[in-house]
N, C-alpha and C. Protein backbone atom coordinates (compact mmCIF):
# COMPACT_ATOMS: atom_id res chain seq x y z
N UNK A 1 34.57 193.38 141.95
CA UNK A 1 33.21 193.70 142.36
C UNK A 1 33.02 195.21 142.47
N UNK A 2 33.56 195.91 142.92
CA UNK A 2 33.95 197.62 143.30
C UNK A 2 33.78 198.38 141.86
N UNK A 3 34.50 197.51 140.85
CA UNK A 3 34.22 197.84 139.88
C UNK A 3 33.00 197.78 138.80
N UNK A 4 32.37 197.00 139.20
CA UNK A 4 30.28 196.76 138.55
C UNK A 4 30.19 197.64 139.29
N UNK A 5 30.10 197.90 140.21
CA UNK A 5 29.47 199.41 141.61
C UNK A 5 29.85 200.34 140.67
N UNK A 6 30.81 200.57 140.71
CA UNK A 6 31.43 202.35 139.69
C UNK A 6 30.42 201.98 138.80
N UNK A 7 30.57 201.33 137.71
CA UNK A 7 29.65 200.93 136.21
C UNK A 7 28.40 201.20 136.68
N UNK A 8 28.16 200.74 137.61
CA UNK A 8 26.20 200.69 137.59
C UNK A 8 25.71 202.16 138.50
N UNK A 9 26.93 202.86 139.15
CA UNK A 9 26.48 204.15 139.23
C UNK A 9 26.74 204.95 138.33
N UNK A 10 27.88 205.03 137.29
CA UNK A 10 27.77 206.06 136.05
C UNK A 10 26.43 205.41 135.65
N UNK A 11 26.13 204.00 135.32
CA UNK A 11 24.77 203.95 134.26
C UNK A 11 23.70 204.91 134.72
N UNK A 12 23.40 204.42 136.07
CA UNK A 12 22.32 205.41 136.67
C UNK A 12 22.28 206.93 136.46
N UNK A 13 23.43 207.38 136.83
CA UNK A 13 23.87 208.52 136.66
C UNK A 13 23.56 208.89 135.13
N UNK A 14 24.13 208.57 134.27
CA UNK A 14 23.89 208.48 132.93
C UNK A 14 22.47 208.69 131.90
N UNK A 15 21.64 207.89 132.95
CA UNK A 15 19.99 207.85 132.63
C UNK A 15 19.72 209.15 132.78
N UNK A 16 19.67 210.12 133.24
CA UNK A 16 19.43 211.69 133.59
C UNK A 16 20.13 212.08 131.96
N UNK A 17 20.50 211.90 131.23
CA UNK A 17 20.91 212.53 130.13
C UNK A 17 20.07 211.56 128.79
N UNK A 18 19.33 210.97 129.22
CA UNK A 18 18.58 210.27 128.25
C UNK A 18 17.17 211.12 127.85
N UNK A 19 17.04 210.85 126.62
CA UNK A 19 15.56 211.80 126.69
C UNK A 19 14.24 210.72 127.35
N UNK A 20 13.10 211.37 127.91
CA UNK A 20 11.99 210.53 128.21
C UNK A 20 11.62 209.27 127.49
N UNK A 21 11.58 209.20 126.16
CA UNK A 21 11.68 207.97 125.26
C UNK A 21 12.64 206.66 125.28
N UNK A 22 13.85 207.43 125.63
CA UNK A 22 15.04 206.25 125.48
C UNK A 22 14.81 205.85 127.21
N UNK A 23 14.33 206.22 128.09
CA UNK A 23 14.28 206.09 129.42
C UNK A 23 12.90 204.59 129.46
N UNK A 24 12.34 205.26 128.82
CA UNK A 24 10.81 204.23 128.56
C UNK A 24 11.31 202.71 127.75
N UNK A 25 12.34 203.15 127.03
CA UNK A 25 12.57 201.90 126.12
C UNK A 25 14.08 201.00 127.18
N UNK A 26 14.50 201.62 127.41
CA UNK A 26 15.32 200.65 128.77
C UNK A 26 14.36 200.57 129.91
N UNK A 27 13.23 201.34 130.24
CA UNK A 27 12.28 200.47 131.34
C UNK A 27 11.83 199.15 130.96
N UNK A 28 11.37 199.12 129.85
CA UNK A 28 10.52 198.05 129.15
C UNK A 28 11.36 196.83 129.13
N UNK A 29 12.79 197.26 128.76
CA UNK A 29 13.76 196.18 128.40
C UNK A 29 14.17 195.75 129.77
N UNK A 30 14.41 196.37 130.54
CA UNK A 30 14.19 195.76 131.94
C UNK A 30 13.35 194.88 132.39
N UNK A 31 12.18 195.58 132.74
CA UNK A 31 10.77 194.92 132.73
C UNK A 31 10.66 193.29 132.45
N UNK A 32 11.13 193.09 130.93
CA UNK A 32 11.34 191.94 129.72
C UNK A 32 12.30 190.92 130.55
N UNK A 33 13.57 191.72 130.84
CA UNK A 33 14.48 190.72 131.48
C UNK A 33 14.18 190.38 132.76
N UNK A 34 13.72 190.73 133.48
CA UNK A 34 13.46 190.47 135.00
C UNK A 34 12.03 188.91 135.20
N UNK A 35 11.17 189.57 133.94
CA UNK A 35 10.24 188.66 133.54
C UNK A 35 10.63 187.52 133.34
N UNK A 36 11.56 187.73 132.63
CA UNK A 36 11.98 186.66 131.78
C UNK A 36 12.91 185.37 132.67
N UNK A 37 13.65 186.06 133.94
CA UNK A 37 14.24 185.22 134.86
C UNK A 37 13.29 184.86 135.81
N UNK A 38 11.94 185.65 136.24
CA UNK A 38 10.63 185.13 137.19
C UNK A 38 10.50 183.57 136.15
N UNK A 39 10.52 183.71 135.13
CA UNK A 39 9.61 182.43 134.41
C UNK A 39 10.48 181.65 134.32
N UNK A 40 11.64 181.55 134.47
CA UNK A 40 13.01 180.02 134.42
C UNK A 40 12.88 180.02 135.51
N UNK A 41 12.47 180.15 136.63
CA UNK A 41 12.49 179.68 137.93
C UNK A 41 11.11 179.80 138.63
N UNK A 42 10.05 179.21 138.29
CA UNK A 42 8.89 179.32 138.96
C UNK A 42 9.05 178.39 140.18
N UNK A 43 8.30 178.93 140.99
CA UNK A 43 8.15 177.86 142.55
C UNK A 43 7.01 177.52 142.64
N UNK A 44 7.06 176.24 142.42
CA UNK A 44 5.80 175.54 142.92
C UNK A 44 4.89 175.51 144.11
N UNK A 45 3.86 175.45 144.82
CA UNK A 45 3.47 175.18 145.97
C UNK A 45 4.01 173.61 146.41
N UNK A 46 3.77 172.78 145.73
CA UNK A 46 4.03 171.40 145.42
C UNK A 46 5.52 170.92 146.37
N UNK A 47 6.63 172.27 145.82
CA UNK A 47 7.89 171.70 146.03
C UNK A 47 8.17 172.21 147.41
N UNK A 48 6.86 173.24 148.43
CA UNK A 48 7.05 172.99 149.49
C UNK A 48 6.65 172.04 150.66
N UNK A 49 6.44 170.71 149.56
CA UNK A 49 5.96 169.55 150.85
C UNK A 49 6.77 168.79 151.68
N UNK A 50 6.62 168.67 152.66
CA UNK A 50 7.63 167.70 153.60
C UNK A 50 9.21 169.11 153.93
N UNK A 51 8.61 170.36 153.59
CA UNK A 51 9.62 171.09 154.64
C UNK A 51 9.79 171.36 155.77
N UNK A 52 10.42 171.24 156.62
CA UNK A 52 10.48 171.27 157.78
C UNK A 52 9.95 170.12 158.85
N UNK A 53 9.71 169.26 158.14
CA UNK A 53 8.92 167.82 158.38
C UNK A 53 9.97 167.52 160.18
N UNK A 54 11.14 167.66 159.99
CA UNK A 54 12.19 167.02 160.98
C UNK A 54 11.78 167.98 162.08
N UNK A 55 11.15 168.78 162.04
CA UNK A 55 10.71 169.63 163.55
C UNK A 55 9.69 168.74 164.14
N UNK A 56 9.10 168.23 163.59
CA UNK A 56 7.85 167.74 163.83
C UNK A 56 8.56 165.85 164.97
N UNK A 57 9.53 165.62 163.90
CA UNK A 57 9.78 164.04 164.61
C UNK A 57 9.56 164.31 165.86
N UNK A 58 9.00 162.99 166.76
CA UNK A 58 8.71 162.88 168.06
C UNK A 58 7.68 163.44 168.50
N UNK A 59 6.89 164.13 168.20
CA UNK A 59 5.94 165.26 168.27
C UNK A 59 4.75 164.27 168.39
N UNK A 60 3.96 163.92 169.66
CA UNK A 60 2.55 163.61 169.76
C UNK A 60 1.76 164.58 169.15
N UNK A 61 1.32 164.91 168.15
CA UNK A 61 0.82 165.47 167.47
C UNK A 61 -0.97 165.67 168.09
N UNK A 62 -1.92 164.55 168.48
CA UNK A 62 -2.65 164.93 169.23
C UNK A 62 -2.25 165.67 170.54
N UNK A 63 -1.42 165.09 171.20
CA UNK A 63 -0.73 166.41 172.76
C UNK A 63 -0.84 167.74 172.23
N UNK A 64 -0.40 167.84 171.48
CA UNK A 64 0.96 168.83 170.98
C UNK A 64 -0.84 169.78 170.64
N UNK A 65 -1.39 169.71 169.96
CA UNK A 65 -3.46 170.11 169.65
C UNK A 65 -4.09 170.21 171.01
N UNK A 66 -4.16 169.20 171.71
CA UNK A 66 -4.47 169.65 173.17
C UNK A 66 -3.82 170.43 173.83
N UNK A 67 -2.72 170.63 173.99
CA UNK A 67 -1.70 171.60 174.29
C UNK A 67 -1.97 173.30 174.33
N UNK A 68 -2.19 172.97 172.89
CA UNK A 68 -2.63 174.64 172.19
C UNK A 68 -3.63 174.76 172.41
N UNK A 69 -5.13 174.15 172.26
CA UNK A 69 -6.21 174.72 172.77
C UNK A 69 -6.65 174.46 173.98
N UNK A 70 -5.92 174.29 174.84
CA UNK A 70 -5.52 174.63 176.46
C UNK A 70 -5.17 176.30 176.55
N UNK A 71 -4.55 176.88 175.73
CA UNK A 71 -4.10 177.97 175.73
C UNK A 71 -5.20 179.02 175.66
N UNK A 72 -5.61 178.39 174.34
CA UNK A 72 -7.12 179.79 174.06
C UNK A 72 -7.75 179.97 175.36
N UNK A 73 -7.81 179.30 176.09
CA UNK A 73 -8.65 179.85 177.15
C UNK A 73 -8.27 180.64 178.38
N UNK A 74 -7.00 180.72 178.26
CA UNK A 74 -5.86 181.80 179.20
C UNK A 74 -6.26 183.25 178.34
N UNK A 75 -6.04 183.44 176.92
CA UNK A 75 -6.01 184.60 175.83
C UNK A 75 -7.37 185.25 176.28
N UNK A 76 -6.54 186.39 176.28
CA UNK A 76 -8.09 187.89 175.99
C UNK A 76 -8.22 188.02 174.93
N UNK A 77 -9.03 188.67 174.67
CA UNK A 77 -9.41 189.05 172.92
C UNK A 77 -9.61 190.35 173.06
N UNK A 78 -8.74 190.86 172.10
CA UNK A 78 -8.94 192.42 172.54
C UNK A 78 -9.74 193.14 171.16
């Protein structure tokens, strides 16, 4: 691992000896790849349903609403 660290600080390091052009054409190619791993892994809204569902077990759910807007009326509003 120590050793990608050395590698990816000469690369960096390295970029300072590139002219403005070749700097633009590894941005882009970056850019491309990073894109390109956002789109094999999209997240759905969908696939966050029923998370955290197990907090909820036991939960009078009407209480639990009365509960909280019992509260608003303690709160200042600033």
């Amino acid at each position: 691992m120590r050793k990608s660290k050395l590698n990816l600080a000469n690369m960096i390091s390295d970029l300072a000896l590139l002219t403005e052009t070749e700097r633009d054409i590894i941005l882009n190619a970056l850019s491309k790849l990073k894109d390109q791993a956002k789109s094999k892994n999209p997240v759905r809204i969908t696939e966050l349903a029923g998370l955290g569902k197990e907090m909820w077990r036991g939960i009078d759910v009407d209480q639990y609403l009365k509960d909280l807007r019992s509260e608003w009326d303690d709160r200042k509003i600033r």
